[in-house]
C-alpha atoms as a PDB file:
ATOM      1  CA  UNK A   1       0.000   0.000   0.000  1.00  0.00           C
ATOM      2  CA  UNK A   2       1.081   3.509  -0.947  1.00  0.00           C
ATOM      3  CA  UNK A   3       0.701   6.694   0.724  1.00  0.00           C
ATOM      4  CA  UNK A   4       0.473  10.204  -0.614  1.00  0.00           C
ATOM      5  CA  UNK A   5       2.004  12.749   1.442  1.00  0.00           C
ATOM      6  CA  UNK A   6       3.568  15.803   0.722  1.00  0.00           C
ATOM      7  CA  UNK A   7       6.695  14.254  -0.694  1.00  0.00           C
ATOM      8  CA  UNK A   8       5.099  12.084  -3.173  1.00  0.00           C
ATOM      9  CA  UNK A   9       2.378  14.417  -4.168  1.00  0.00           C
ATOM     10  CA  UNK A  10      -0.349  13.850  -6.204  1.00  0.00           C
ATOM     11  CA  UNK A  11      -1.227  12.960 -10.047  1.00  0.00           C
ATOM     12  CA  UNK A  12      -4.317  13.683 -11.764  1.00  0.00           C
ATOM     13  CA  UNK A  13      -5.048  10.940 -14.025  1.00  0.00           C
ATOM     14  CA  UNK A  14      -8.429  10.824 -16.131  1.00  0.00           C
ATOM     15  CA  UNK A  15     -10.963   7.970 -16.501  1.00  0.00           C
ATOM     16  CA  UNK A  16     -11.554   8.779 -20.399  1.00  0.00           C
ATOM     17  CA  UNK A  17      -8.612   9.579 -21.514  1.00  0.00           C
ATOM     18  CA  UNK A  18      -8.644  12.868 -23.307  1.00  0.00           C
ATOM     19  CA  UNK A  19      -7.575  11.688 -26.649  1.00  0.00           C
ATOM     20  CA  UNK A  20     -10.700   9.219 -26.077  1.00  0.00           C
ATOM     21  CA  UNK A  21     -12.824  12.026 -25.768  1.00  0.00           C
ATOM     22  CA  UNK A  22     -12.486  12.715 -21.746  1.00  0.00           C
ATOM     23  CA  UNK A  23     -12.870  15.735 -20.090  1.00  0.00           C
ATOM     24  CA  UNK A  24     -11.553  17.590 -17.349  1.00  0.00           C
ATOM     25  CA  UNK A  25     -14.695  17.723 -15.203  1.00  0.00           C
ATOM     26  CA  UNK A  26     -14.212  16.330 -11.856  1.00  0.00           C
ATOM     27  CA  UNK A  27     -16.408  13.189 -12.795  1.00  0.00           C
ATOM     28  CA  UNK A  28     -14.035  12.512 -15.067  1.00  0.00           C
ATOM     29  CA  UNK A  29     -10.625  12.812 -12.923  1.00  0.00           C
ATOM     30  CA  UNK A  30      -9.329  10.761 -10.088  1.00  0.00           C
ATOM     31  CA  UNK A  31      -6.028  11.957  -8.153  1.00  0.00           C
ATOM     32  CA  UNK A  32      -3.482   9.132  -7.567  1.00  0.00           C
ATOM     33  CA  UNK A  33      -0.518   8.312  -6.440  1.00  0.00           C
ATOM     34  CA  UNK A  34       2.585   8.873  -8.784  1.00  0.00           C
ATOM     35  CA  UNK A  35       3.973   5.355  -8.731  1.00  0.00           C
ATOM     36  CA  UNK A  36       0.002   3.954  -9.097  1.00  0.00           C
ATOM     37  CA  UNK A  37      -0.550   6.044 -12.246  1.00  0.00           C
ATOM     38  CA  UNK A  38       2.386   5.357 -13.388  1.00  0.00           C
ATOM     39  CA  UNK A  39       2.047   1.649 -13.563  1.00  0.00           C
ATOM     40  CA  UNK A  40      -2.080   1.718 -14.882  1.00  0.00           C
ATOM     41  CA  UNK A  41      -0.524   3.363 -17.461  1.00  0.00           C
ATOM     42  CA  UNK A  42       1.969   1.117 -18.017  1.00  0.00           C
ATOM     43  CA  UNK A  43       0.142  -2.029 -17.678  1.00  0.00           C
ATOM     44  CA  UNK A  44      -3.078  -0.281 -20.050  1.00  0.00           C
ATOM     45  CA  UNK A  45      -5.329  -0.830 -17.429  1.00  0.00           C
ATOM     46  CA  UNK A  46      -8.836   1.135 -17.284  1.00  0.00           C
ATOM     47  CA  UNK A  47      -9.676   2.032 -13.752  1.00  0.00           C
ATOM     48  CA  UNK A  48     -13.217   3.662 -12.499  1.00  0.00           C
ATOM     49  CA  UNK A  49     -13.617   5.994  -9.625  1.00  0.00           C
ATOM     50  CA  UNK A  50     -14.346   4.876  -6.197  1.00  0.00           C
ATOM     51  CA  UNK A  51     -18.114   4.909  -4.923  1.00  0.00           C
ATOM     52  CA  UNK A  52     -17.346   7.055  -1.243  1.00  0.00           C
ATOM     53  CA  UNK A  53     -19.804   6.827   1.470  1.00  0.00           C
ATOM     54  CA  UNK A  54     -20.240   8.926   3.903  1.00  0.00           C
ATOM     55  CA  UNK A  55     -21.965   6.608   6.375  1.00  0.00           C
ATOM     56  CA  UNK A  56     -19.021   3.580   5.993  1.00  0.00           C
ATOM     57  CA  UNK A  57     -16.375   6.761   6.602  1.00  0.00           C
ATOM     58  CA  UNK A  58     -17.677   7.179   9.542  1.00  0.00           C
ATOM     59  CA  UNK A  59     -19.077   3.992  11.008  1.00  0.00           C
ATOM     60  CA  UNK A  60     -15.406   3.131  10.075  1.00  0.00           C
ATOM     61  CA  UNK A  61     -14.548   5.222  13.310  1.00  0.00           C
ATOM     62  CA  UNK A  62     -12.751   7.838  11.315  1.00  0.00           C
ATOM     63  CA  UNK A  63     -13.501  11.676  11.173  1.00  0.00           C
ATOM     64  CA  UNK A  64     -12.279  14.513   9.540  1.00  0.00           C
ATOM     65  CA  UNK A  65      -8.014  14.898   9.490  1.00  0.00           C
ATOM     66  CA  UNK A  66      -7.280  11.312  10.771  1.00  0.00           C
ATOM     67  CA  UNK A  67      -6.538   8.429   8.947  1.00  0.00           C
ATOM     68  CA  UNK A  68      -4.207   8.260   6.171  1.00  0.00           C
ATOM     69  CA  UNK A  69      -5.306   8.455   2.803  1.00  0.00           C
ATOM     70  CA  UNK A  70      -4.437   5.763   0.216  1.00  0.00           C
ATOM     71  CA  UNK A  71      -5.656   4.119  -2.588  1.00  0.00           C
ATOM     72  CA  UNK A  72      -5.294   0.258  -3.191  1.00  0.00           C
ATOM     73  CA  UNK A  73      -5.318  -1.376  -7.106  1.00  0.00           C
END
């Protein structure tokens, strides 16, 4: 598992690639970390965004600034 902190920064990759016809509305966009964009680009690999929900964040026991925040592919 990665984490993105202020060292690694972040990536904005895009669902639909632009050359596909994507956009750059926020539907469309997913930030990541470098090494993970790096490799679904790599490997060709379509990815889709991440359903969030507000109730599991929190019946998870986590609020607001604690937690880290990673992604896992």
């Amino acid at each position: 598992m990665l984490f993105i902190d202020e060292e690694t920064g972040w990536n904005i990759h895009h669902i639909q690639h632009q050359a596909n016809g994507g956009t750059h509305q926020y539907n469309n966009l997913i930030l990541m970390h470098p090494n993970c964009h790096r490799s679904i680009h790599a490997a060709k690999r379509a990815i889709r965004k991440p359903e969030v929900s507000k109730k599991r964040y929190f019946d998870e026991g986590l609020s607001r600034g604690q937690g880290n925040l990673h992604a896992r592919f």
